[in-house]
Protein backbone atom coordinates (compact mmCIF):
# COMPACT_ATOMS: atom_id res chain seq x y z
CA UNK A 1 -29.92 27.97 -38.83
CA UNK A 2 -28.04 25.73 -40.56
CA UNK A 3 -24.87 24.95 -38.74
CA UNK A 4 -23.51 25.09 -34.73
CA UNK A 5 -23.33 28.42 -33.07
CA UNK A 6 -20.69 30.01 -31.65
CA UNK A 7 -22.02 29.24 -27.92
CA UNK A 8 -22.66 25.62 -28.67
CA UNK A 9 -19.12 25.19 -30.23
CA UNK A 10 -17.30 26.70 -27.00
CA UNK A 11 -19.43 24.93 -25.50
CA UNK A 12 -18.65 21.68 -26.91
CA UNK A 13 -15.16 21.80 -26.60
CA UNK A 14 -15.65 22.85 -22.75
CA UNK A 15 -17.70 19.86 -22.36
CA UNK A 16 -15.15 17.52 -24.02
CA UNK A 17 -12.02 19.11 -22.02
CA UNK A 18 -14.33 17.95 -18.58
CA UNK A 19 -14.84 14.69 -19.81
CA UNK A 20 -11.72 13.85 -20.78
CA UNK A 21 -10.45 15.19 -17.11
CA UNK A 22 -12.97 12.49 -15.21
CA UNK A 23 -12.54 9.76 -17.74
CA UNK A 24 -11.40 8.71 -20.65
CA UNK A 25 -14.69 6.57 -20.92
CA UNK A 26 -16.71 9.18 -20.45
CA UNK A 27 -14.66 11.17 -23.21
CA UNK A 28 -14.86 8.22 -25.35
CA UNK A 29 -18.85 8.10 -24.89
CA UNK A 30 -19.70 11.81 -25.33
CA UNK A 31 -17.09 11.98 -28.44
CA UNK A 32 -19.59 9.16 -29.65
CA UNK A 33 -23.14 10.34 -28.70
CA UNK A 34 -21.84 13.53 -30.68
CA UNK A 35 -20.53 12.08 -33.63
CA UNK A 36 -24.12 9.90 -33.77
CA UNK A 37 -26.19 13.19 -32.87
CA UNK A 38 -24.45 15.05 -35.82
CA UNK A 39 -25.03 12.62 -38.12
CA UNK A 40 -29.18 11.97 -37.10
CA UNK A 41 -28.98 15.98 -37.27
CA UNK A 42 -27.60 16.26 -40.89
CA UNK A 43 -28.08 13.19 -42.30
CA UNK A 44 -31.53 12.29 -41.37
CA UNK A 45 -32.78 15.76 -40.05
CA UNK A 46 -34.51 13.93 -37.01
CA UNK A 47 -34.83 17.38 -35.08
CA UNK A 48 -34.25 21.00 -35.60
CA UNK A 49 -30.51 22.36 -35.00
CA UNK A 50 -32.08 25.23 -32.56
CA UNK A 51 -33.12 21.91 -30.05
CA UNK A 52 -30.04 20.59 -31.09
CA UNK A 53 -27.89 23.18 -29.91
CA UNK A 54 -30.31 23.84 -26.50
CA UNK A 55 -29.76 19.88 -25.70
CA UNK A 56 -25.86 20.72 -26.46
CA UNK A 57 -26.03 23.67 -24.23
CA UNK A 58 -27.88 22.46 -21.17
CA UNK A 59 -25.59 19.29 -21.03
CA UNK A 60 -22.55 21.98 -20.78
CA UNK A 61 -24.18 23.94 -18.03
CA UNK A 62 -24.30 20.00 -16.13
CA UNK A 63 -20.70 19.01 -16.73
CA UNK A 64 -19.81 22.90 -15.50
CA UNK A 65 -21.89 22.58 -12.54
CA UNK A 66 -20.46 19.16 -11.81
CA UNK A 67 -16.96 20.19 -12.31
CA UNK A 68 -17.37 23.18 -10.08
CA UNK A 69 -18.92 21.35 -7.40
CA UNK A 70 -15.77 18.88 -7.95
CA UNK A 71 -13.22 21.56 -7.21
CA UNK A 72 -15.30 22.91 -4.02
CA UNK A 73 -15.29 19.30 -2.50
CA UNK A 74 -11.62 18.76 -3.60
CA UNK A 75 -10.63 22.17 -1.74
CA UNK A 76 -12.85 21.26 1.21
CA UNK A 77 -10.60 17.65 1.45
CA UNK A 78 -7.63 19.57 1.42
CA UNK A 79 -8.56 22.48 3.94
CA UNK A 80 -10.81 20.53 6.13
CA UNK A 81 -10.14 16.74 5.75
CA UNK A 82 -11.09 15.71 9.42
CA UNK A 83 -14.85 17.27 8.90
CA UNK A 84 -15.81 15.50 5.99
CA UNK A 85 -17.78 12.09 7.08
CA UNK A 86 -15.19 9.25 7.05
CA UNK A 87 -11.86 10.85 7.55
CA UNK A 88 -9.85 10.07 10.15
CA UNK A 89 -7.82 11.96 12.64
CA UNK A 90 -4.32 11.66 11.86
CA UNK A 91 -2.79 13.00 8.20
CA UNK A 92 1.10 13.96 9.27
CA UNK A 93 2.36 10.81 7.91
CA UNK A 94 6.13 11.20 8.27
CA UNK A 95 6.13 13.07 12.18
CA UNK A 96 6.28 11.58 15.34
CA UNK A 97 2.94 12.64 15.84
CA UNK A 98 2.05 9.77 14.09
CA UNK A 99 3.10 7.18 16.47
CA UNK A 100 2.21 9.05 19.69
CA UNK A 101 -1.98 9.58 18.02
CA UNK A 102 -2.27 6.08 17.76
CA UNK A 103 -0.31 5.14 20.91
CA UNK A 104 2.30 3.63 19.72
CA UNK A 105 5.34 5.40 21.32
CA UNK A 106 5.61 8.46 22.93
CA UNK A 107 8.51 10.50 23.06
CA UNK A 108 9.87 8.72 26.18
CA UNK A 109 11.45 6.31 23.68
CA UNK A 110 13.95 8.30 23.24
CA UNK A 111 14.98 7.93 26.61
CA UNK A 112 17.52 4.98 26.36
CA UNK A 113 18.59 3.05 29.24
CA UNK A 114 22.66 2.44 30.10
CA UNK A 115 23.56 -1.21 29.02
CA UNK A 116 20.44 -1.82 26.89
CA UNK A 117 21.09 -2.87 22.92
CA UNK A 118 18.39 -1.70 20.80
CA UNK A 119 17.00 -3.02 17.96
CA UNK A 120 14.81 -0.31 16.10
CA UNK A 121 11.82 -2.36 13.99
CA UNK A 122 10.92 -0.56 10.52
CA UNK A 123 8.20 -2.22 8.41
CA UNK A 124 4.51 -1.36 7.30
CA UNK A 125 0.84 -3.21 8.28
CA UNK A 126 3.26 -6.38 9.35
CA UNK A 127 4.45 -4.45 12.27
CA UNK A 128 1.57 -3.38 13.68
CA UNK A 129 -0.83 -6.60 12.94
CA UNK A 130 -2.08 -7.87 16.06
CA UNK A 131 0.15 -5.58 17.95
CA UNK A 132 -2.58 -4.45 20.40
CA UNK A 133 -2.40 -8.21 22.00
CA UNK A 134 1.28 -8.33 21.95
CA UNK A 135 1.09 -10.50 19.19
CA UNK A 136 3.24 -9.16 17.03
CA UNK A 137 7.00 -10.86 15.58
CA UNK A 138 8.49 -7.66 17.16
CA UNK A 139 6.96 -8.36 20.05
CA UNK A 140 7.33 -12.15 20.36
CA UNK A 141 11.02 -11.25 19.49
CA UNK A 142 11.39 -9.30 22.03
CA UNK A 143 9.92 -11.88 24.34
CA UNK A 144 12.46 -14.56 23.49
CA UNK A 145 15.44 -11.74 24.37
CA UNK A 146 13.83 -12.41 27.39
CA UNK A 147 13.51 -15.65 28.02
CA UNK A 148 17.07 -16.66 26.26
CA UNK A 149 18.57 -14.31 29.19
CA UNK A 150 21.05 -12.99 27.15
CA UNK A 151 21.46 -9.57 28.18
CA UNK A 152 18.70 -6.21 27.93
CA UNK A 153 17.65 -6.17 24.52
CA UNK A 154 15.11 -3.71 23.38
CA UNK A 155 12.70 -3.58 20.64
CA UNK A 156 11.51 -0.59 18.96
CA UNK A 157 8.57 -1.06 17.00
CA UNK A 158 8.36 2.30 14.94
CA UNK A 159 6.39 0.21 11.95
CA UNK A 160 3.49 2.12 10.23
CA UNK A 161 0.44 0.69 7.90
CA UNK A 162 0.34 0.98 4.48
CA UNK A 163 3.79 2.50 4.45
CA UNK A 164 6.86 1.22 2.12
CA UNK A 165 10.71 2.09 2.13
CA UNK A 166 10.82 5.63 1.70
CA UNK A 167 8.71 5.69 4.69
CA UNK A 168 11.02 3.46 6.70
CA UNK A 169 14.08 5.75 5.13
CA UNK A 170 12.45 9.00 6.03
CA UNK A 171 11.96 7.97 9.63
CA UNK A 172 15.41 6.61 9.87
CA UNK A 173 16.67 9.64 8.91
CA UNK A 174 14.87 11.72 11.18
CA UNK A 175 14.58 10.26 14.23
CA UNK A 176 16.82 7.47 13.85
CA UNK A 177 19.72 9.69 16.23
CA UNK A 178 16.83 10.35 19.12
CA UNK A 179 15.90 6.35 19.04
CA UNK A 180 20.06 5.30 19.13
CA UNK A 181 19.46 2.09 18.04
CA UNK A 182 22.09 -0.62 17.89
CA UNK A 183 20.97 -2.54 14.89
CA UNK A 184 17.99 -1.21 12.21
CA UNK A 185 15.50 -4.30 11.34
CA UNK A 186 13.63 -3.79 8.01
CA UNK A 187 10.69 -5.69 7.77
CA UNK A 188 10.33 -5.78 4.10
CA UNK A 189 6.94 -6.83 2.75
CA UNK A 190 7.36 -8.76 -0.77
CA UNK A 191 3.41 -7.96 -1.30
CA UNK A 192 3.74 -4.75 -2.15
CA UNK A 193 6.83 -3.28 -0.72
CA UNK A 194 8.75 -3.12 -4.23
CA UNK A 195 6.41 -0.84 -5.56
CA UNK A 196 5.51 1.87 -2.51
CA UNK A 197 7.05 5.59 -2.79
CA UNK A 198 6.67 7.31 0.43
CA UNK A 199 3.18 8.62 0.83
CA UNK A 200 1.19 10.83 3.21
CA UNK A 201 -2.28 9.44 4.80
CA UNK A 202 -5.67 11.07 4.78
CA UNK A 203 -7.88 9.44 6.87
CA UNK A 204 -8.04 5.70 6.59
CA UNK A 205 -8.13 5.49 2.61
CA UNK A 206 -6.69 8.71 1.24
CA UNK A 207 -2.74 8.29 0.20
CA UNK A 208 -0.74 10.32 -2.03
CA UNK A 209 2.93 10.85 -2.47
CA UNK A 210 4.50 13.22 0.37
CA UNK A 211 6.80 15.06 -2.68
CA UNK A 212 4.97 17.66 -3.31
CA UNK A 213 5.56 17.41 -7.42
CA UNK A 214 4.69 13.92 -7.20
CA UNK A 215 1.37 14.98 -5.77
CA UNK A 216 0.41 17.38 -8.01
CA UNK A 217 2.11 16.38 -11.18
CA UNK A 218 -1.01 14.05 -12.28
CA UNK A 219 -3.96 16.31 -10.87
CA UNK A 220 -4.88 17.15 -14.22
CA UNK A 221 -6.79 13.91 -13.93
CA UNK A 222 -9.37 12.50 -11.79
CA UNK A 223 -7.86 9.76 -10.46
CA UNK A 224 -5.12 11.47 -8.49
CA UNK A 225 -7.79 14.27 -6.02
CA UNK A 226 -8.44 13.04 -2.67
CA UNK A 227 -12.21 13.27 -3.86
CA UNK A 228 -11.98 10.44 -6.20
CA UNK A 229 -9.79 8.25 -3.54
CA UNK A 230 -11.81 8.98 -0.80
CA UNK A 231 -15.62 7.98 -3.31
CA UNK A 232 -13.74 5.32 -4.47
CA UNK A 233 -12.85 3.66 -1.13
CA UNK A 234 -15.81 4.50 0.59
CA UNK A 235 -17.45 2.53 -2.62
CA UNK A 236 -14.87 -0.46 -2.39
CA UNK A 237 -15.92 -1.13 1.39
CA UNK A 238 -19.66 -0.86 1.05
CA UNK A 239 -19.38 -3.17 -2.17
CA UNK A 240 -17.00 -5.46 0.04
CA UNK A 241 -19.58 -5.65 3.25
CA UNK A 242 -22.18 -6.42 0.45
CA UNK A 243 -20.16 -9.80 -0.80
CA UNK A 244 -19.41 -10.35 2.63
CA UNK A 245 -23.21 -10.41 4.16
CA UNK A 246 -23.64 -12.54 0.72
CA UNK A 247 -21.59 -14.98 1.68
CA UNK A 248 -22.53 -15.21 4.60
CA UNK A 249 -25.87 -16.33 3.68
CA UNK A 250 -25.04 -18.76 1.32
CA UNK A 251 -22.49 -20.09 3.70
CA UNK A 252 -23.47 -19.35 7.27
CA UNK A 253 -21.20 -22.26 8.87
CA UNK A 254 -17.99 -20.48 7.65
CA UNK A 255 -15.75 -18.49 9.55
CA UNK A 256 -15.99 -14.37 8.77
CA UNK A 257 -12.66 -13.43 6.99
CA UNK A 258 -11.92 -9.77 7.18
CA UNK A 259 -12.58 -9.32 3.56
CA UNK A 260 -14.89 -11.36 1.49
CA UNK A 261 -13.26 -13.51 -0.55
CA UNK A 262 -14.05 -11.89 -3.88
CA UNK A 263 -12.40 -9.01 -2.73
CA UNK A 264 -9.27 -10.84 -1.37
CA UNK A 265 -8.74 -12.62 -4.36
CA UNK A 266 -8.76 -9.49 -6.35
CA UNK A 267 -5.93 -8.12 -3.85
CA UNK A 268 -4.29 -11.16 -4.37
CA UNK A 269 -4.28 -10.89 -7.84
CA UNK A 270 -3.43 -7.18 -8.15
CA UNK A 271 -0.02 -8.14 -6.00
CA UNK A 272 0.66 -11.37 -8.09
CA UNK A 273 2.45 -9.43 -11.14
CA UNK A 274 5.50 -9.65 -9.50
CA UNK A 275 6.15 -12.66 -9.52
CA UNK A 276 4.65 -13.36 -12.80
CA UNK A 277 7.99 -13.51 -15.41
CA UNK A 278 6.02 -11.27 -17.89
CA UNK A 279 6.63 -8.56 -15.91
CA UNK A 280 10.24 -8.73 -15.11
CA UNK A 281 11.39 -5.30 -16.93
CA UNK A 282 8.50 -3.80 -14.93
CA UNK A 283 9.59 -5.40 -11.69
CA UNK A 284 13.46 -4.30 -12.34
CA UNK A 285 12.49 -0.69 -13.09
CA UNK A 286 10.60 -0.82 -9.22
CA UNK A 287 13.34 -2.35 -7.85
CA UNK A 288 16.09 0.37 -8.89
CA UNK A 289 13.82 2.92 -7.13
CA UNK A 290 13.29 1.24 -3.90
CA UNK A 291 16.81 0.18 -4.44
CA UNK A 292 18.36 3.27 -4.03
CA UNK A 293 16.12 3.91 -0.68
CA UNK A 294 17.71 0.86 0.90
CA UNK A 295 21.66 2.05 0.10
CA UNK A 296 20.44 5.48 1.65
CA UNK A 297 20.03 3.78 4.75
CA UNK A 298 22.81 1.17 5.11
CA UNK A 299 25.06 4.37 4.57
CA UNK A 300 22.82 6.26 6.97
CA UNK A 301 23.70 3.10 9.22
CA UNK A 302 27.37 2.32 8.15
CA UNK A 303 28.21 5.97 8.78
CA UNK A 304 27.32 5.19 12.85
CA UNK A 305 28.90 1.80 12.92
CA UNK A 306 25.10 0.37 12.88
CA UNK A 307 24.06 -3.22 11.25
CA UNK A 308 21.52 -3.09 9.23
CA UNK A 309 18.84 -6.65 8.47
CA UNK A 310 16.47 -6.78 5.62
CA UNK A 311 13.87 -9.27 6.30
CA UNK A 312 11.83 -10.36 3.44
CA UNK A 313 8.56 -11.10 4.26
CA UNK A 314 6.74 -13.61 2.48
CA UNK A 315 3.24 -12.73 1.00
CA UNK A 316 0.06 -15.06 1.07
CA UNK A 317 0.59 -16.04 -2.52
CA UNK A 318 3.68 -17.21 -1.90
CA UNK A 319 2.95 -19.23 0.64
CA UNK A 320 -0.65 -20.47 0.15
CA UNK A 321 -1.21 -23.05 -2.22
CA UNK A 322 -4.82 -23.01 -2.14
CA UNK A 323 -4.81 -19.06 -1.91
CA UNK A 324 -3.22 -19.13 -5.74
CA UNK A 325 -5.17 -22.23 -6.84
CA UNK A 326 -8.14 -20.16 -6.02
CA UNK A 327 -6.36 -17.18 -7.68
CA UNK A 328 -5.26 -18.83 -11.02
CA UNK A 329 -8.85 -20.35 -10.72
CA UNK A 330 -10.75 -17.13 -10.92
CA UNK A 331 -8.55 -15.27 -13.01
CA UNK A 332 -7.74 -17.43 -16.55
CA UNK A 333 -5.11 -14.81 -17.59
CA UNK A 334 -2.36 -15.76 -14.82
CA UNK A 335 -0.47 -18.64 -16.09
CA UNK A 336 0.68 -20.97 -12.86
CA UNK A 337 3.98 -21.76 -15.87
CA UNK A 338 4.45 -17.56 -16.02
CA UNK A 339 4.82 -17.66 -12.15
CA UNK A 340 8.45 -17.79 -10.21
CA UNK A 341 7.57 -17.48 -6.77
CA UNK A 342 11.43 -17.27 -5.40
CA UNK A 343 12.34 -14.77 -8.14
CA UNK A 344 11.67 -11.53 -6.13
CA UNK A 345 13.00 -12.65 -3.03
CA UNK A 346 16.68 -13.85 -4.82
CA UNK A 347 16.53 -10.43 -6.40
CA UNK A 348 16.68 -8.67 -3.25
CA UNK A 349 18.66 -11.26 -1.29
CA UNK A 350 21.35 -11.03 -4.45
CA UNK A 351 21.67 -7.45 -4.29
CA UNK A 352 21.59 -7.46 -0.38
CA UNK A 353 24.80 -9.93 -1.13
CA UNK A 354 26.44 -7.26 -3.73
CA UNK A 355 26.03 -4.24 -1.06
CA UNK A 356 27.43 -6.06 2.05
CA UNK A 357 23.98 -6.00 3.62
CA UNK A 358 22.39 -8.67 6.11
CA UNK A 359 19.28 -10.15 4.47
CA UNK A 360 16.97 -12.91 5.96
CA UNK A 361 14.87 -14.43 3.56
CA UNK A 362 11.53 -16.15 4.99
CA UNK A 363 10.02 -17.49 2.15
CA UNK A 364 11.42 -21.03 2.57
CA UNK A 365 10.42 -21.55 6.07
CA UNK A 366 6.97 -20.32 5.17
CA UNK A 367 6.15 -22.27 2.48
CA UNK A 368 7.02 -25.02 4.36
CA UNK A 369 5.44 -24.75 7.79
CA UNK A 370 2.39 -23.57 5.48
CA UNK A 371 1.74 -27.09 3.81
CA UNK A 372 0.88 -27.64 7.63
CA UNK A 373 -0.68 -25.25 9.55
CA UNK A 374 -2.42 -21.92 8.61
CA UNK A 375 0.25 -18.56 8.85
CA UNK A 376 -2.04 -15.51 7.94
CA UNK A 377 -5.29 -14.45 9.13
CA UNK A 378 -8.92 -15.56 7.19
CA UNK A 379 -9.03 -13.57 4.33
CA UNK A 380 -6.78 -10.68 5.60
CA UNK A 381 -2.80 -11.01 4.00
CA UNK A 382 -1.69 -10.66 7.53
CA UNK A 383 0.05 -12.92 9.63
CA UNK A 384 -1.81 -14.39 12.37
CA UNK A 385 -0.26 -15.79 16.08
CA UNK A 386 1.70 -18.57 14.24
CA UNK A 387 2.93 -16.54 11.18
CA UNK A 388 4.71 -13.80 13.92
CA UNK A 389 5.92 -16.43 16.08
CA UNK A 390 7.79 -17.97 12.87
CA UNK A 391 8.99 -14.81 11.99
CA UNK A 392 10.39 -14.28 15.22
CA UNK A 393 11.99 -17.52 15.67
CA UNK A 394 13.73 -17.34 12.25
CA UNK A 395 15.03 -13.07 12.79
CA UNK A 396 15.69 -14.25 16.78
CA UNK A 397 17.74 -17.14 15.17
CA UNK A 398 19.64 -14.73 12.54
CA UNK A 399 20.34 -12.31 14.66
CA UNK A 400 22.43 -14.47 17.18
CA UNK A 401 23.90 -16.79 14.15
CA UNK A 402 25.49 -14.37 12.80
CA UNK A 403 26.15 -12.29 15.93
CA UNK A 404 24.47 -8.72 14.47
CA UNK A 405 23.90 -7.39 17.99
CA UNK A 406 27.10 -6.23 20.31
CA UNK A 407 27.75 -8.12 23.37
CA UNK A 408 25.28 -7.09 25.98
CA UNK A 409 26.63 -7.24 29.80
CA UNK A 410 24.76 -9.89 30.83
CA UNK A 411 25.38 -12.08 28.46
């Protein structure tokens, strides 16, 4: 037998159309080892074609089996995600539920008491960092309402992790009438805010787009089943604990950060691009998007006589000098001269200015407190104590400046 049979061929192309579905890599590599096995076949004549075609047919049986075993675990995610190892409890990103599973708020919220103003809090990991101790810049604003004794002001913290503006929209929009607030506070997170559609959440790691065409629209790779988030995660933290327990050995007098600091670098690095003037088209064409979400919700807002804050909140880079000396450090390819810090933030606070909408930029105040004292948490993006007290002193002093809230009777 001279030439390929008419099982191996299929069986070829079967083989291909799998690898190219995991990986382009892997595509790229079987594409080769067949091109090379071909030509030590008719070239050379190494080996007979009849073990040639076995080897070809036994490695299609393996990428079948593998893909099939693929779609059962994929289906499993997706019918059962709470029973597989590692998955947490809640996955109705976008209902109330959410809140009232983690004990955040319960449904008594909705309850509003006569003569109270209430300021509804929107935002994503920000507004619920530290909130456990009461630690929180909603919380610490809510304290200095207090203690200024001007009249009952309440704050709602409705903020959700690893959430972005259509989030903050879609929860506006639903339960914004039950939670009759009198002003809507955006905590807008320049770290990654830009660039984050609305999303459901499997578990602690899974996230995928709540539109149902978004979701499925890519699955014809890898990359976008719950399967490959969840074995990619699960790899990210072991390899993180790893570089942690690593350095911890080689430096056992420093201070445990939440991640190690190979891995926060990287984060930090992934999140630099936008404010790295090479990217500006890209940035713009995020922007628009997440544009759009914020005029959906000053009309949602204008339409019940409602003021509406943005309040940009810095991220690490920004602030932390030697955070991006460390960065451009590690990573040659980042140019500190390529780098406007300030440019995202005018971006928003300029279009904020075009729409008639209140915007409170940090960023100044951060950077400089920050030559001075430390604002975020070891190794973790988040603010600690001080970063939430700033942030509540500068929205507390916004907020009255410009007189946002309506008189409250005891004031």
């Amino acid at each position: 037998m001279k030439y390929f049979d008419r099982n191996t061929i299929i069986g070829m192309i079967i083989t291909s159309i799998i690898a190219l579905f995991y990986s382009y890599i892997i595509f790229s590599i079987y594409i080769l080892a067949l091109i090379i096995g071909i030509i030590f076949r008719y070239k050379l004549e190494l080996f007979d074609i009849k073990k040639f075609n076995s080897a070809l047919i036994n490695i299609t049986v393996g990428a079948v089996t593998i893909f099939s075993l693929t779609i059962v675990c994929e289906i499993w995610l997706h019918l059962y995600p709470h029973r597989f190892p590692g998955i947490g409890l809640v996955d109705t990103m976008g209902e109330f539920s959410d809140y009232s599973s983690r004990g955040y708020l319960n449904e008594d919220i909705f309850n509003k008491k006569k003569d109270v103003v209430r300021i509804l809090g929107l935002g994503d990991s920000f507004s619920v960092f530290l909130r456990d101790q009461r630690k929180n810049y909603n919380d610490f604003l809510q304290q200095e309402y207090i203690a200024s004794g001007k009249g009952d002001v309440e704050i709602v913290n409705a903020g959700m992790e690893a959430m972005g503006p259509g989030y903050y929209w879609y929860i506006l929009n639903k339960f914004g009438d039950l939670f009759k607030p009198d002003l809507v506070l955006v905590g807008f997170f320049m770290g990654n805010d830009i660039e984050r559609d609305f999303a459901i959440m499997i578990g602690n790691f899974i996230s995928e787009p709540k539109d149902v065409r978004k979701r499925y629209s890519k699955y014809g790779q890898f990359g976008y089943w719950r399967l490959y988030k969840l074995l990619k995660n699960k790899y990210f933290r072991y390899r993180d604990i790893q570089m942690k327990n690593q350095e911890a050995k080689r430096h056992p007098s420093h201070e445990v950060g939440y991640f190690s600091q190979a891995t926060f670098l990287e984060i930090e690095k992934e999140r630099s691009w936008i404010f790295d003037k090479n990217n500006l088209e890209l940035l713009h064409r995020e922007w628009r998007e997440c544009s759009e979400v914020i005029l959906q919700m000053k009309d949602w807002c204008d339409r019940r006589k409602i003021k509406l804050l943005i309040a940009i909140l810095p991220d690490q880079f920004q602030v932390d000098q030697e955070l991006r000396e460390a960065v451009l450090t590690k990573y040659k390819h980042i140019s500190e001269e390529n780098l406007d810090l300030s440019y995202p933030d005018n971006l928003i606070v300029d279009f904020c200015r075009t729409h008639n909408i209140d915007c409170l930029d940090m960023l100044g105040p951060f950077q400089e407190q920050g030559k001075t004292r430390q604002l975020y948490s070891l190794r973790d993006s988040h603010w600690n104590e001080a970063g939430n007290r700033l942030a509540a002193d500068l929205i507390f002093e916004y907020l009255e400046k410009n007189q946002l809230l309506p008189p409250r009777p005891g004031q």
